[in-house]
PDB file of N, CA and C in Angstrom:
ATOM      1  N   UNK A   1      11.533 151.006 100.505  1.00  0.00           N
ATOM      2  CA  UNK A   1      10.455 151.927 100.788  1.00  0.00           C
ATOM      3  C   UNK A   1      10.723 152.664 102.089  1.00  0.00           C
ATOM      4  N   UNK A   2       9.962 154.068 102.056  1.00  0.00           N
ATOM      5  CA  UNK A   2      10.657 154.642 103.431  1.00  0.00           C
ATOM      6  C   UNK A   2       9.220 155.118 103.906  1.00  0.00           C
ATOM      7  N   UNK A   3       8.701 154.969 104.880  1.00  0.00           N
ATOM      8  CA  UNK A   3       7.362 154.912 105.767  1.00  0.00           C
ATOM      9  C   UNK A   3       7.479 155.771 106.926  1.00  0.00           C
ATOM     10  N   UNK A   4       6.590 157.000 106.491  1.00  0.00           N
ATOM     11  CA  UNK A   4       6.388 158.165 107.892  1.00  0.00           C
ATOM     12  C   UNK A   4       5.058 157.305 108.498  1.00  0.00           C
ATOM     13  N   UNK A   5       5.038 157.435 109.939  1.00  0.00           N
ATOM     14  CA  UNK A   5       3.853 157.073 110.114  1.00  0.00           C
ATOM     15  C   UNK A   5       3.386 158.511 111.493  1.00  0.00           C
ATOM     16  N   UNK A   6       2.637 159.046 111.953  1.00  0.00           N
ATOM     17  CA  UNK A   6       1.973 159.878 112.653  1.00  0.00           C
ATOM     18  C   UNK A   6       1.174 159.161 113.810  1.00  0.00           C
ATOM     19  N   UNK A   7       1.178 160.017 114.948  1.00  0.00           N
ATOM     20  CA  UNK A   7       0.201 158.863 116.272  1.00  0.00           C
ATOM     21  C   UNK A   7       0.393 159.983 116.806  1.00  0.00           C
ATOM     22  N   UNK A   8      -0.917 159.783 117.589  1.00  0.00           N
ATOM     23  CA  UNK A   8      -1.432 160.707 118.891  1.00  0.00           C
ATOM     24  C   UNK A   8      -2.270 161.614 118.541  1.00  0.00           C
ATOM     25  N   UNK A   9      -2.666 162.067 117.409  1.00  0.00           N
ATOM     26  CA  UNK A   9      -3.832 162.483 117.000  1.00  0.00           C
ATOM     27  C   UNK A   9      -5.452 162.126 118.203  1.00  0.00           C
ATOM     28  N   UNK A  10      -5.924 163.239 118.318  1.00  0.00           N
ATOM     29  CA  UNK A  10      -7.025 162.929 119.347  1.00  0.00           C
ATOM     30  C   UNK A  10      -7.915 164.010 119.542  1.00  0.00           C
ATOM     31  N   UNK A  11      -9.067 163.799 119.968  1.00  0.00           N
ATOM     32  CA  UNK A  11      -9.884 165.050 119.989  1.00  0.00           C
ATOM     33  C   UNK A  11      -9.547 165.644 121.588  1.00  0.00           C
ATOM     34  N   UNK A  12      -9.733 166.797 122.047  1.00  0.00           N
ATOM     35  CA  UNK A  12      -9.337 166.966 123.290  1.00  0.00           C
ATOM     36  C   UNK A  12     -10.457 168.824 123.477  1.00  0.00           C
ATOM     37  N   UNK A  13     -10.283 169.201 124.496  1.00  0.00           N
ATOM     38  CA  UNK A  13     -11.094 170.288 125.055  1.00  0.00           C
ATOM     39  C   UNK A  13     -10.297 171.498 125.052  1.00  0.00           C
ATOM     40  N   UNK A  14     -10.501 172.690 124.347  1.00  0.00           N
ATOM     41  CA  UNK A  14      -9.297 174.091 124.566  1.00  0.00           C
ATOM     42  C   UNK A  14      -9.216 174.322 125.968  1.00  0.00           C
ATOM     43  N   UNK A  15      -7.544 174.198 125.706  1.00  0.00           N
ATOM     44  CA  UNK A  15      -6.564 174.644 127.137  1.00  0.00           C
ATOM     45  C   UNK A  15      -5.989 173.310 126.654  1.00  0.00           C
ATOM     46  N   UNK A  16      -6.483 171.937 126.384  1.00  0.00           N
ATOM     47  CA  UNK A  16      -5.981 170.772 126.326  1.00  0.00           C
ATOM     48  C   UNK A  16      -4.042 170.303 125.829  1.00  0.00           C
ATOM     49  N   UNK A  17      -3.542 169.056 125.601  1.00  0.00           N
ATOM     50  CA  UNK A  17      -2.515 169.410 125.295  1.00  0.00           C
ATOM     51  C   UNK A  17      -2.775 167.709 124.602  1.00  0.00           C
ATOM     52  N   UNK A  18      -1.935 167.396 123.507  1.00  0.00           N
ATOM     53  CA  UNK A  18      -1.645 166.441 123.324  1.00  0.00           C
ATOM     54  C   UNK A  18      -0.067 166.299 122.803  1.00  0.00           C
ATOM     55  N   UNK A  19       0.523 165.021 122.782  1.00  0.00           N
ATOM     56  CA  UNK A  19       1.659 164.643 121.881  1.00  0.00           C
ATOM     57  C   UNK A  19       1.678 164.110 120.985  1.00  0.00           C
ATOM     58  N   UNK A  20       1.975 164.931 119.644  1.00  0.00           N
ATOM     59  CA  UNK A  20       1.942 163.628 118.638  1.00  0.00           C
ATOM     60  C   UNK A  20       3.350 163.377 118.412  1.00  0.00           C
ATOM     61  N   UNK A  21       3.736 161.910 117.640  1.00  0.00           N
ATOM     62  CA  UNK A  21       5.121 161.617 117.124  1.00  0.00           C
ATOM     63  C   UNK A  21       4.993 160.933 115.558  1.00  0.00           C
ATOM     64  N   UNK A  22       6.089 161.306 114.929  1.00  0.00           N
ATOM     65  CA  UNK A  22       6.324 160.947 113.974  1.00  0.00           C
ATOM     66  C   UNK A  22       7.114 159.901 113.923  1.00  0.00           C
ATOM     67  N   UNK A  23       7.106 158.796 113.501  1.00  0.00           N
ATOM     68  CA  UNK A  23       8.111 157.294 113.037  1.00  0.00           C
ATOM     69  C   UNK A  23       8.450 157.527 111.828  1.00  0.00           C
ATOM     70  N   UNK A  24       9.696 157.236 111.109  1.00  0.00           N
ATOM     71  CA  UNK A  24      10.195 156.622 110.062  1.00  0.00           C
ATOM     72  C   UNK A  24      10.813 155.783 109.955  1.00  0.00           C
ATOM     73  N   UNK A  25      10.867 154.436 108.819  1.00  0.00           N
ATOM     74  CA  UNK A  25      11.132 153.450 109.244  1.00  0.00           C
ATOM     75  C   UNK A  25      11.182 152.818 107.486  1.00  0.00           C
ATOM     76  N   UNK A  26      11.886 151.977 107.482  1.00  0.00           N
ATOM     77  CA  UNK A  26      12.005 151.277 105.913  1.00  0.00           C
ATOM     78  C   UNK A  26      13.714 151.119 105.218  1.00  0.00           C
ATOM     79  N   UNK A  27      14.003 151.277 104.327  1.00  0.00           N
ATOM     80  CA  UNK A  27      15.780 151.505 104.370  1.00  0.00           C
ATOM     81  C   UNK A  27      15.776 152.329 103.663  1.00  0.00           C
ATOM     82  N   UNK A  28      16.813 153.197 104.787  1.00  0.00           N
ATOM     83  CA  UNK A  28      17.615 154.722 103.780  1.00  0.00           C
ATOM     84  C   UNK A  28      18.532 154.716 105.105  1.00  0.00           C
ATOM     85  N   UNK A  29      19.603 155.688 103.944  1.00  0.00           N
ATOM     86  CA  UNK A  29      21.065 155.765 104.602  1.00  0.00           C
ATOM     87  C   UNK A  29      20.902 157.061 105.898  1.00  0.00           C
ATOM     88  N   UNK A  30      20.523 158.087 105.413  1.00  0.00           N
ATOM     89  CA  UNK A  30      20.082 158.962 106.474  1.00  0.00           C
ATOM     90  C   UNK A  30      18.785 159.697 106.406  1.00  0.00           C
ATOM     91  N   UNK A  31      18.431 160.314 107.357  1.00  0.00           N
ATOM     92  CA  UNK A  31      16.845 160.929 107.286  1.00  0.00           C
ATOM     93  C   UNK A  31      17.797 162.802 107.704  1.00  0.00           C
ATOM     94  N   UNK A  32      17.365 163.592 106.961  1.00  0.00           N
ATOM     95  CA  UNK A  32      17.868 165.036 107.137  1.00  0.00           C
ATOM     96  C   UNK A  32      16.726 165.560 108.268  1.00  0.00           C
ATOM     97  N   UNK A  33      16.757 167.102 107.938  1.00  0.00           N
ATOM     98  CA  UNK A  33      15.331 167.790 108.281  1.00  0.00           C
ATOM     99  C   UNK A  33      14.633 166.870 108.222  1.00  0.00           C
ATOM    100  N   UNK A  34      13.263 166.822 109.360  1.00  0.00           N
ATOM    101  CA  UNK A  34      11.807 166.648 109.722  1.00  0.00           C
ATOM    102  C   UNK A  34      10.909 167.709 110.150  1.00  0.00           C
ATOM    103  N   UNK A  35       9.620 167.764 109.688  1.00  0.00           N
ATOM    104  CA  UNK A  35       9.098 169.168 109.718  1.00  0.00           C
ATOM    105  C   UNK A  35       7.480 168.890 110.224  1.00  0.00           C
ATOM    106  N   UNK A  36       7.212 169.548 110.801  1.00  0.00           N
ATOM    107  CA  UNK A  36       5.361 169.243 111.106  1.00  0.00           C
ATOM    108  C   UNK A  36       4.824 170.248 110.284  1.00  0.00           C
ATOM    109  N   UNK A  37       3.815 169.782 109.832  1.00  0.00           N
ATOM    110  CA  UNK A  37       2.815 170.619 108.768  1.00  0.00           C
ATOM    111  C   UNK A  37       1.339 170.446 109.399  1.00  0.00           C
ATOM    112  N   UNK A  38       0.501 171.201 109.095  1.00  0.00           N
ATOM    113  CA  UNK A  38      -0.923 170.948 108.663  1.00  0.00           C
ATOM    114  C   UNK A  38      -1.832 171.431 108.133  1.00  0.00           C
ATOM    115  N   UNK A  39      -2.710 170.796 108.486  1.00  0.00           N
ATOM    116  CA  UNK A  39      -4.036 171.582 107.276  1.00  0.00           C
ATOM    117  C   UNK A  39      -5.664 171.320 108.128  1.00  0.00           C
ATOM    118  N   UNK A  40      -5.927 172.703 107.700  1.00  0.00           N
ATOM    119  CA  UNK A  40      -6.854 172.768 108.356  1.00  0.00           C
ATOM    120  C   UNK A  40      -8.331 172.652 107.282  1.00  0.00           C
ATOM    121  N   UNK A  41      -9.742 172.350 107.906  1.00  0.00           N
ATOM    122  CA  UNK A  41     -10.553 172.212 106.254  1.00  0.00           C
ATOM    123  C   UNK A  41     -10.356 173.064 105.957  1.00  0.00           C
ATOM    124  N   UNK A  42     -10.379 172.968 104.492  1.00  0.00           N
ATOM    125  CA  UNK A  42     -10.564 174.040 104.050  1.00  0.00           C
ATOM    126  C   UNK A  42      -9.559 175.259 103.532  1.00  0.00           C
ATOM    127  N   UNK A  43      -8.484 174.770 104.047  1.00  0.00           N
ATOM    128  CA  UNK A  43      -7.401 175.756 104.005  1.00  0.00           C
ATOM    129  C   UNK A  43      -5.851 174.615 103.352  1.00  0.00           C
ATOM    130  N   UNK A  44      -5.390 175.872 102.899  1.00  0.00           N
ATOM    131  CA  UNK A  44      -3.813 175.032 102.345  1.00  0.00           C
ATOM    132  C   UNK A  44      -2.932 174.580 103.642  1.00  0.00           C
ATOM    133  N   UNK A  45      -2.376 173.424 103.306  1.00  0.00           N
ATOM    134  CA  UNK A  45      -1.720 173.063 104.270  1.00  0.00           C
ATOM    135  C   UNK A  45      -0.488 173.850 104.381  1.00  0.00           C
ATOM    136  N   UNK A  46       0.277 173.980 105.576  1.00  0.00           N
ATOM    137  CA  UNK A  46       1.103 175.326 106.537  1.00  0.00           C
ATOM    138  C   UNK A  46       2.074 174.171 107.152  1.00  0.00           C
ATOM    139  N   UNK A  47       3.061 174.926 106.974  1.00  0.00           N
ATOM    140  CA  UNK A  47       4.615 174.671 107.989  1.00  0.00           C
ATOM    141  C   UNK A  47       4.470 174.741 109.430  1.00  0.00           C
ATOM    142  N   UNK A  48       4.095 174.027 110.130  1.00  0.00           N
ATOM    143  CA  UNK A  48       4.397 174.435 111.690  1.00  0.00           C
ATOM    144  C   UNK A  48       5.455 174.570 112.246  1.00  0.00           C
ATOM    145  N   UNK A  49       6.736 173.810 111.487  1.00  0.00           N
ATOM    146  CA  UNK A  49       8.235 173.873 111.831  1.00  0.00           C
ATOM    147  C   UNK A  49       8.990 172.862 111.321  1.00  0.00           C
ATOM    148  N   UNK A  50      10.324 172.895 111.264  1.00  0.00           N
ATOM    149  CA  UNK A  50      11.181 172.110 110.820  1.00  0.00           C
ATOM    150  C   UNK A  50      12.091 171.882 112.179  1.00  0.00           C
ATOM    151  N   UNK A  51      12.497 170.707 112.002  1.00  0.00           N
ATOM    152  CA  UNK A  51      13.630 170.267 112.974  1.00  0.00           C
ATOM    153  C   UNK A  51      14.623 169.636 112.760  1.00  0.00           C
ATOM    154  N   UNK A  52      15.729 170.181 112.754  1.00  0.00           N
ATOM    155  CA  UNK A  52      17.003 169.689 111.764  1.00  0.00           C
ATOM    156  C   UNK A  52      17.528 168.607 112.464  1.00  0.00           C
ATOM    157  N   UNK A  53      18.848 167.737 112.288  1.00  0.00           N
ATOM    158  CA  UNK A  53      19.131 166.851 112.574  1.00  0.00           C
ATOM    159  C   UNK A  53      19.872 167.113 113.442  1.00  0.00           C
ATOM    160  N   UNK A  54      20.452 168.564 113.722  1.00  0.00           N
ATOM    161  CA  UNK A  54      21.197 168.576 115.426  1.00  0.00           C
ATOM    162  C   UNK A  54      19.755 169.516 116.378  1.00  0.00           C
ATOM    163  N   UNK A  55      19.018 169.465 115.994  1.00  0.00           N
ATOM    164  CA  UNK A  55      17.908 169.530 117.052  1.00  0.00           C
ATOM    165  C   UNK A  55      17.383 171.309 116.996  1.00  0.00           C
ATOM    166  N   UNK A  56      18.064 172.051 115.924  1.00  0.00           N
ATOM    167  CA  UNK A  56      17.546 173.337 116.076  1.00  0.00           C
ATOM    168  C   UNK A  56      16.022 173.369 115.353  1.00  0.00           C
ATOM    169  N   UNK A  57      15.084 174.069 115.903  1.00  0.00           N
ATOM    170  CA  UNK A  57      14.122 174.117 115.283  1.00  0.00           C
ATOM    171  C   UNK A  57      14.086 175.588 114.318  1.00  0.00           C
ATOM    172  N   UNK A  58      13.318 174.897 113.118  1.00  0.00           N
ATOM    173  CA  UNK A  58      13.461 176.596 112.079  1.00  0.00           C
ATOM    174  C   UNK A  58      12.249 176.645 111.615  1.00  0.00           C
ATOM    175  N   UNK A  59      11.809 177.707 111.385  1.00  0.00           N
ATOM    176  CA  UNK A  59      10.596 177.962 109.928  1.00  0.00           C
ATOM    177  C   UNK A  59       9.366 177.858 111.379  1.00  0.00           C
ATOM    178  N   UNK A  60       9.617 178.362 112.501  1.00  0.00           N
ATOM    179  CA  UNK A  60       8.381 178.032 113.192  1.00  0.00           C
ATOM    180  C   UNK A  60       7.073 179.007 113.100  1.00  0.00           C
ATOM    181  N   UNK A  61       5.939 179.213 112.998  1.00  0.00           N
ATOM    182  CA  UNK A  61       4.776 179.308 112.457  1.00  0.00           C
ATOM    183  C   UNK A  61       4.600 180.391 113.663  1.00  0.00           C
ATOM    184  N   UNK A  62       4.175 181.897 113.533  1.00  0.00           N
ATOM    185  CA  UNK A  62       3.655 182.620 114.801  1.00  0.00           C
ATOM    186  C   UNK A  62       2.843 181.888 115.782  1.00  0.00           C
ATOM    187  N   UNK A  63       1.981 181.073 114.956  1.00  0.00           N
ATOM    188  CA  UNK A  63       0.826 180.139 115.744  1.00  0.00           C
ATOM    189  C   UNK A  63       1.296 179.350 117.018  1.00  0.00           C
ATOM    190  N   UNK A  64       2.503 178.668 116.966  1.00  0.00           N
ATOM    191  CA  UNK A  64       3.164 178.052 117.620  1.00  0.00           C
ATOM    192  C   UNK A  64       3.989 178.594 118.936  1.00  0.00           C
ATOM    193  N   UNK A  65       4.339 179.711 118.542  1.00  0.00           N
ATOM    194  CA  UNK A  65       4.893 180.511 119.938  1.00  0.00           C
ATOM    195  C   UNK A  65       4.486 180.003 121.609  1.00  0.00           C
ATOM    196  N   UNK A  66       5.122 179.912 122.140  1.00  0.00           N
ATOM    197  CA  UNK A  66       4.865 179.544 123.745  1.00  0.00           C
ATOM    198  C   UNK A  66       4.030 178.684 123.670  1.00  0.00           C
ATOM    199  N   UNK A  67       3.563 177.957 122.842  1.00  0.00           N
ATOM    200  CA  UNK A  67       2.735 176.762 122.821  1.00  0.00           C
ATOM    201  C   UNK A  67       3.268 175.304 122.503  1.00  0.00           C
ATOM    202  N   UNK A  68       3.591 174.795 121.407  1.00  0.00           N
ATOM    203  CA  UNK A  68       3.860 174.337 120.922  1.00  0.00           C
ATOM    204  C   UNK A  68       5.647 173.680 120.853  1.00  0.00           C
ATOM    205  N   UNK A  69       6.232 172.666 121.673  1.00  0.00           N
ATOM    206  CA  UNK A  69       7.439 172.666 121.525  1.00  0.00           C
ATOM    207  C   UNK A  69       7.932 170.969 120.502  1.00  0.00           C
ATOM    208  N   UNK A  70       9.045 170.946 120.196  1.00  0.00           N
ATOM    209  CA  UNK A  70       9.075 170.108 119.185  1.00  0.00           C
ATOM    210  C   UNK A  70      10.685 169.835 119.433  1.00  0.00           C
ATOM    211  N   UNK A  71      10.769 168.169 119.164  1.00  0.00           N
ATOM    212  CA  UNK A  71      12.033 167.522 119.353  1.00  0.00           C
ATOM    213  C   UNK A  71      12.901 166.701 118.441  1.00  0.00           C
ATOM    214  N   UNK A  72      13.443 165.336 118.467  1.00  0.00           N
ATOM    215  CA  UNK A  72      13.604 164.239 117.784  1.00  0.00           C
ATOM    216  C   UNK A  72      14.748 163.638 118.442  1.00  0.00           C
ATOM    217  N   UNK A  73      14.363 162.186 118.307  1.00  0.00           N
ATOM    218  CA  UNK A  73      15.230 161.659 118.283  1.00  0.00           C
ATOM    219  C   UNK A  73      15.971 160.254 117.368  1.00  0.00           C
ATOM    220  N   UNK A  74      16.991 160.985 117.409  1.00  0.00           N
ATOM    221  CA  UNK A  74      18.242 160.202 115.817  1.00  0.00           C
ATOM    222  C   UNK A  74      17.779 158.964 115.969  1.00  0.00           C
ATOM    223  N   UNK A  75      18.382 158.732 116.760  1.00  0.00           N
ATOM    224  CA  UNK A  75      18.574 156.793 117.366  1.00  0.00           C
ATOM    225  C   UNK A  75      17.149 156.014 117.110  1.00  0.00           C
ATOM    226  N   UNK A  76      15.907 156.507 116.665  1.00  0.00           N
ATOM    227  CA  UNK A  76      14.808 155.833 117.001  1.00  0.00           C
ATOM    228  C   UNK A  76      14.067 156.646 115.575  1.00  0.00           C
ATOM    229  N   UNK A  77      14.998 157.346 114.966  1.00  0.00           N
ATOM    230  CA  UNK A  77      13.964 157.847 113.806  1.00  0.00           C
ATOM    231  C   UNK A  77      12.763 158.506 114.034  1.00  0.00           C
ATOM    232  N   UNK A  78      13.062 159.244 114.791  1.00  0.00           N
ATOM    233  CA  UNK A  78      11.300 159.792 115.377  1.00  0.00           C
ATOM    234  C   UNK A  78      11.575 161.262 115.985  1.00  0.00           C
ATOM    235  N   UNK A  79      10.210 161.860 115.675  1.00  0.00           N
ATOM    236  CA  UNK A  79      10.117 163.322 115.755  1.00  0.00           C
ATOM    237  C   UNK A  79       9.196 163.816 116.792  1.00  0.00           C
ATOM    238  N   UNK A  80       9.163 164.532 117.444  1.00  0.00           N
ATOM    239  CA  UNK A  80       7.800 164.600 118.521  1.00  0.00           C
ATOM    240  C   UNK A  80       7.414 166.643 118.763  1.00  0.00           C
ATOM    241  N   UNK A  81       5.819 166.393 118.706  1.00  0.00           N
ATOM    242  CA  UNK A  81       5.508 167.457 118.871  1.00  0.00           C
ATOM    243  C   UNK A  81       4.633 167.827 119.802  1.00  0.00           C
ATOM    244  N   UNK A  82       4.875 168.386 121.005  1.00  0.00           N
ATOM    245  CA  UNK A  82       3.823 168.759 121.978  1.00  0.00           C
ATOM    246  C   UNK A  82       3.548 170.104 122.353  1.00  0.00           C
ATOM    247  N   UNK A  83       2.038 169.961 121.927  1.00  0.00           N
ATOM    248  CA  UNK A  83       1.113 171.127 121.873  1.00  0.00           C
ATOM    249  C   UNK A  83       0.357 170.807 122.905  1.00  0.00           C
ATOM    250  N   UNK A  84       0.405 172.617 123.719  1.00  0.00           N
ATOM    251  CA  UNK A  84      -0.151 172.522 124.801  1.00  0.00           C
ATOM    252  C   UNK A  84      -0.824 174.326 124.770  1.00  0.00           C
ATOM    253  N   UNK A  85      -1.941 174.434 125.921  1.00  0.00           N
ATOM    254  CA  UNK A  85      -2.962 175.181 125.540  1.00  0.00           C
ATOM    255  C   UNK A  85      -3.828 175.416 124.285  1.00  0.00           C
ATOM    256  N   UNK A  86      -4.110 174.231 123.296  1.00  0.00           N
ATOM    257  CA  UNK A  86      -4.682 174.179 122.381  1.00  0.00           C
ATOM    258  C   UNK A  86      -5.961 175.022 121.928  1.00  0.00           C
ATOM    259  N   UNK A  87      -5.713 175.463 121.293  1.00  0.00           N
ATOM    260  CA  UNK A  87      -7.241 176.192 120.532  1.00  0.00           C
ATOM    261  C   UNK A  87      -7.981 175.326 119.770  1.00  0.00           C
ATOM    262  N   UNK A  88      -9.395 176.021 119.547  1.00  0.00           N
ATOM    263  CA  UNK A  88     -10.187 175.446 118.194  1.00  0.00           C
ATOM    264  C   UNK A  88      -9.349 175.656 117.703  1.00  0.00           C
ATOM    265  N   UNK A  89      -8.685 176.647 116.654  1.00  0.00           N
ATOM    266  CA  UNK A  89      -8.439 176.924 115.353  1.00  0.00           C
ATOM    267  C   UNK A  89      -7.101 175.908 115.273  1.00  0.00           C
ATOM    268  N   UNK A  90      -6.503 175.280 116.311  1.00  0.00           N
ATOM    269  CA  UNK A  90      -5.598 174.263 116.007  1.00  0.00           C
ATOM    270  C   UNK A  90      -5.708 173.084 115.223  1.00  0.00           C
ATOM    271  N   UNK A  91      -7.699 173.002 114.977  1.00  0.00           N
ATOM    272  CA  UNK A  91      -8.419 171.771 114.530  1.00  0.00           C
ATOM    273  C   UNK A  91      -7.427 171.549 113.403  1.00  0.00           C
ATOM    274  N   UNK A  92      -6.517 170.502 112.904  1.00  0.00           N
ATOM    275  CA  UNK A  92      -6.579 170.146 111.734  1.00  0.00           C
ATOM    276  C   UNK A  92      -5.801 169.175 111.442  1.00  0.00           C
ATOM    277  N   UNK A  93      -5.536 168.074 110.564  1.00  0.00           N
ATOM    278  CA  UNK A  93      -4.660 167.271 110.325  1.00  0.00           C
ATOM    279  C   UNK A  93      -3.728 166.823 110.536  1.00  0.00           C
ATOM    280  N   UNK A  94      -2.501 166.483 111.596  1.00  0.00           N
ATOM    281  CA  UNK A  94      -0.521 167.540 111.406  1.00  0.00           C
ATOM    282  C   UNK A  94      -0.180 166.089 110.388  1.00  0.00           C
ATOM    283  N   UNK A  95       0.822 166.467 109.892  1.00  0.00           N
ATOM    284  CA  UNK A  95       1.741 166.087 108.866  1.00  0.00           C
ATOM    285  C   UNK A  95       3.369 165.795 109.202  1.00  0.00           C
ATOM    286  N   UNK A  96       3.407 164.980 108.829  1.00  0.00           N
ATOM    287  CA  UNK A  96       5.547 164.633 109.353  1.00  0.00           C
ATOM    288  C   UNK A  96       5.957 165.125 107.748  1.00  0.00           C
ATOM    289  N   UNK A  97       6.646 165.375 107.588  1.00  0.00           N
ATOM    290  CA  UNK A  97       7.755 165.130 106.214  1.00  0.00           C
ATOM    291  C   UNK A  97       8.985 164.715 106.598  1.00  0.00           C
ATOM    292  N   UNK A  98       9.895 164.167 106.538  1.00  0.00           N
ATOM    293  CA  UNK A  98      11.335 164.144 106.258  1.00  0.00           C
ATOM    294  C   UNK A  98      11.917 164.446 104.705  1.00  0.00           C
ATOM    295  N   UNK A  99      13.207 164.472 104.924  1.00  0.00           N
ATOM    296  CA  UNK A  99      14.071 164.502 104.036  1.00  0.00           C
ATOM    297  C   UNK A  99      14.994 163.476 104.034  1.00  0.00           C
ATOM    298  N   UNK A 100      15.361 162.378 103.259  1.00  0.00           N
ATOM    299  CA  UNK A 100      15.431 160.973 103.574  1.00  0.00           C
ATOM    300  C   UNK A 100      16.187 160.931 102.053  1.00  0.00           C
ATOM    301  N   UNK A 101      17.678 160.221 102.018  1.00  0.00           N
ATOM    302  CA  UNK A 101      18.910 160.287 101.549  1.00  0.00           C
ATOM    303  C   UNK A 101      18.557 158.447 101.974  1.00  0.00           C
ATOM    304  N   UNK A 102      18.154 157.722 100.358  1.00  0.00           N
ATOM    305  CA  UNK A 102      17.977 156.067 100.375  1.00  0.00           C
ATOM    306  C   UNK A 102      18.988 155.756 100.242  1.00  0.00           C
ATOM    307  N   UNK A 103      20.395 155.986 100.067  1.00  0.00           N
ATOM    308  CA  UNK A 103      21.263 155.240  99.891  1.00  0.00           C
ATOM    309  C   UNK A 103      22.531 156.577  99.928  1.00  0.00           C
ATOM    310  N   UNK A 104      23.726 156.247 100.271  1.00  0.00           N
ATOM    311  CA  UNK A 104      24.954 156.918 100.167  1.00  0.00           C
ATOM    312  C   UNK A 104      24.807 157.733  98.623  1.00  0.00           C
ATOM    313  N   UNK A 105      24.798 157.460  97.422  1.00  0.00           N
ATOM    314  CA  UNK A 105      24.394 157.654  96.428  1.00  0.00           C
ATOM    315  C   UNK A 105      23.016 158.614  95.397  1.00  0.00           C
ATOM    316  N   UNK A 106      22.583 158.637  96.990  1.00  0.00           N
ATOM    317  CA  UNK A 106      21.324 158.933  96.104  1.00  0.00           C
ATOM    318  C   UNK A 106      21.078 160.939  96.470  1.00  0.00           C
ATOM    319  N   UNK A 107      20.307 161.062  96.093  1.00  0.00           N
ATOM    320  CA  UNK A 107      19.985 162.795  95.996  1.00  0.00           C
ATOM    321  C   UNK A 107      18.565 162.417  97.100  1.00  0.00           C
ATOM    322  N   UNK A 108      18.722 163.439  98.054  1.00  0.00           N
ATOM    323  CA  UNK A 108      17.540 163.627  99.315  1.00  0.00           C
ATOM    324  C   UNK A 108      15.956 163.577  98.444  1.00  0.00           C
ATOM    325  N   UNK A 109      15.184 162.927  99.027  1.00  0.00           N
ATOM    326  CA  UNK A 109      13.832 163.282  98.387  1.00  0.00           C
ATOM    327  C   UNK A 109      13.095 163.423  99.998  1.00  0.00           C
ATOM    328  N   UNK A 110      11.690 164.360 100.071  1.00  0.00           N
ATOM    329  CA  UNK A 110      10.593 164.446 100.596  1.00  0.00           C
ATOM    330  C   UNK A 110      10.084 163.231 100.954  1.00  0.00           C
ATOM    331  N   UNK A 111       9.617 162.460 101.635  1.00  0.00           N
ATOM    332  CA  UNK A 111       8.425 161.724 102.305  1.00  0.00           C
ATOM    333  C   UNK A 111       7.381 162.447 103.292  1.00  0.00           C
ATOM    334  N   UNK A 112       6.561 161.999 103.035  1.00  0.00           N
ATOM    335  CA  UNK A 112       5.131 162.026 103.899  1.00  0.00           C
ATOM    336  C   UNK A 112       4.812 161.320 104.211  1.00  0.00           C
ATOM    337  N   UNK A 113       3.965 161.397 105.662  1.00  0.00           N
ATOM    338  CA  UNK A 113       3.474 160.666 106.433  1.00  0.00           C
ATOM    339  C   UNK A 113       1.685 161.099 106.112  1.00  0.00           C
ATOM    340  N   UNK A 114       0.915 159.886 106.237  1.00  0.00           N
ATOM    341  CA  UNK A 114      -0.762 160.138 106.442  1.00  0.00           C
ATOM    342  C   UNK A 114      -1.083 161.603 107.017  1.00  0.00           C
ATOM    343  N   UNK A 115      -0.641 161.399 108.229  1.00  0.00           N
ATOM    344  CA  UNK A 115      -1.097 162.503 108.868  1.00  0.00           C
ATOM    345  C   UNK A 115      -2.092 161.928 110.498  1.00  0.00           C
ATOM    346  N   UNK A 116      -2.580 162.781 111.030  1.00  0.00           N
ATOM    347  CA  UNK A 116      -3.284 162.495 112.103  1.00  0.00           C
ATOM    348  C   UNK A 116      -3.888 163.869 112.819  1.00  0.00           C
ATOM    349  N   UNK A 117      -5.208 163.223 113.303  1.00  0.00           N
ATOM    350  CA  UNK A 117      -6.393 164.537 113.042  1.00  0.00           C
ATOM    351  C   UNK A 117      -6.298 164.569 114.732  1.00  0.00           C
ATOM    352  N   UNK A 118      -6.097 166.093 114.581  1.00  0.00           N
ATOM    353  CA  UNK A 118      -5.967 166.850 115.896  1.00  0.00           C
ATOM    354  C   UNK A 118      -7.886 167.126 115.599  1.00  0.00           C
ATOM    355  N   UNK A 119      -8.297 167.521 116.769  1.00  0.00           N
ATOM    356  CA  UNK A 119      -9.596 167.851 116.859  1.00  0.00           C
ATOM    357  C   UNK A 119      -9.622 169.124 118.550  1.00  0.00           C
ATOM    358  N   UNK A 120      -9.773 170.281 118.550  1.00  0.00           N
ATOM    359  CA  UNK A 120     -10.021 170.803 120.166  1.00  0.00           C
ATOM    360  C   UNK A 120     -11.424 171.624 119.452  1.00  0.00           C
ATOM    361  N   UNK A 121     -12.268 171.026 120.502  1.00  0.00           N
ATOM    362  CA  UNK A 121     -13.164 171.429 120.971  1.00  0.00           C
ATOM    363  C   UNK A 121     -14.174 171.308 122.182  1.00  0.00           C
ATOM    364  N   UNK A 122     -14.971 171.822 122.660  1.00  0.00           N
ATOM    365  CA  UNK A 122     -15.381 171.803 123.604  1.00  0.00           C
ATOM    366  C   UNK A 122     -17.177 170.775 123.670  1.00  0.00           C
TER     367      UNK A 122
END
């Protein structure tokens, strides 16, 4: 089994900043791309970015510009995203995915993580 898990989710005040990180953890041979998503009520869930496995970030979201920077690291299976000057309209869920290769053998599949509820308001 291969297990995203999400943390740092928190309610906080606009201008605020939080970090969230993504864990993966369970057995597979390699983890590819990792990507933050979310969803806001009400709305389809959105790409905030992808972060490949030598550290370039792609697919990043206008929303995110000068705000929002995003990392990972190999050695620890983990992805990190810190958002700073937060808005309301940031309110919403974020999401990990990887791309996660279970065995030498096998063809890449998607995982998801729960998720974890951003909240800015005042």
């Amino acid at each position: 089994q291969v297990q995203l898990v999400e943390s740092g989710g928190d309610w906080v005040q606009p201008g605020g900043s939080l970090r969230l990180s993504c864990t993966a953890s369970g057995m597979f041979y390699s983890i590819g791309d990792m990507s933050w998503y979310r969803q806001a009520p009400g709305k389809e869930r959105e790409l905030v970015a992808t972060v490949t496995t030598s550290g370039e970030i792609t697919g990043y979201a206008d929303f995110v510009k000068g705000r929002f920077t995003f990392s990972r690291d190999n050695a620890k299976n983990m992805m990190y995203l810190q958002m700073n000057s937060l808005k309301p309209e940031d309110t919403a869920v974020y999401y990990c995915k990887a791309r996660v290769r279970r065995s030498i053998i096998s063809r890449d599949s998607d995982y998801w993580g729960q998720g974890t509820q951003v909240t800015v308001s005042s």
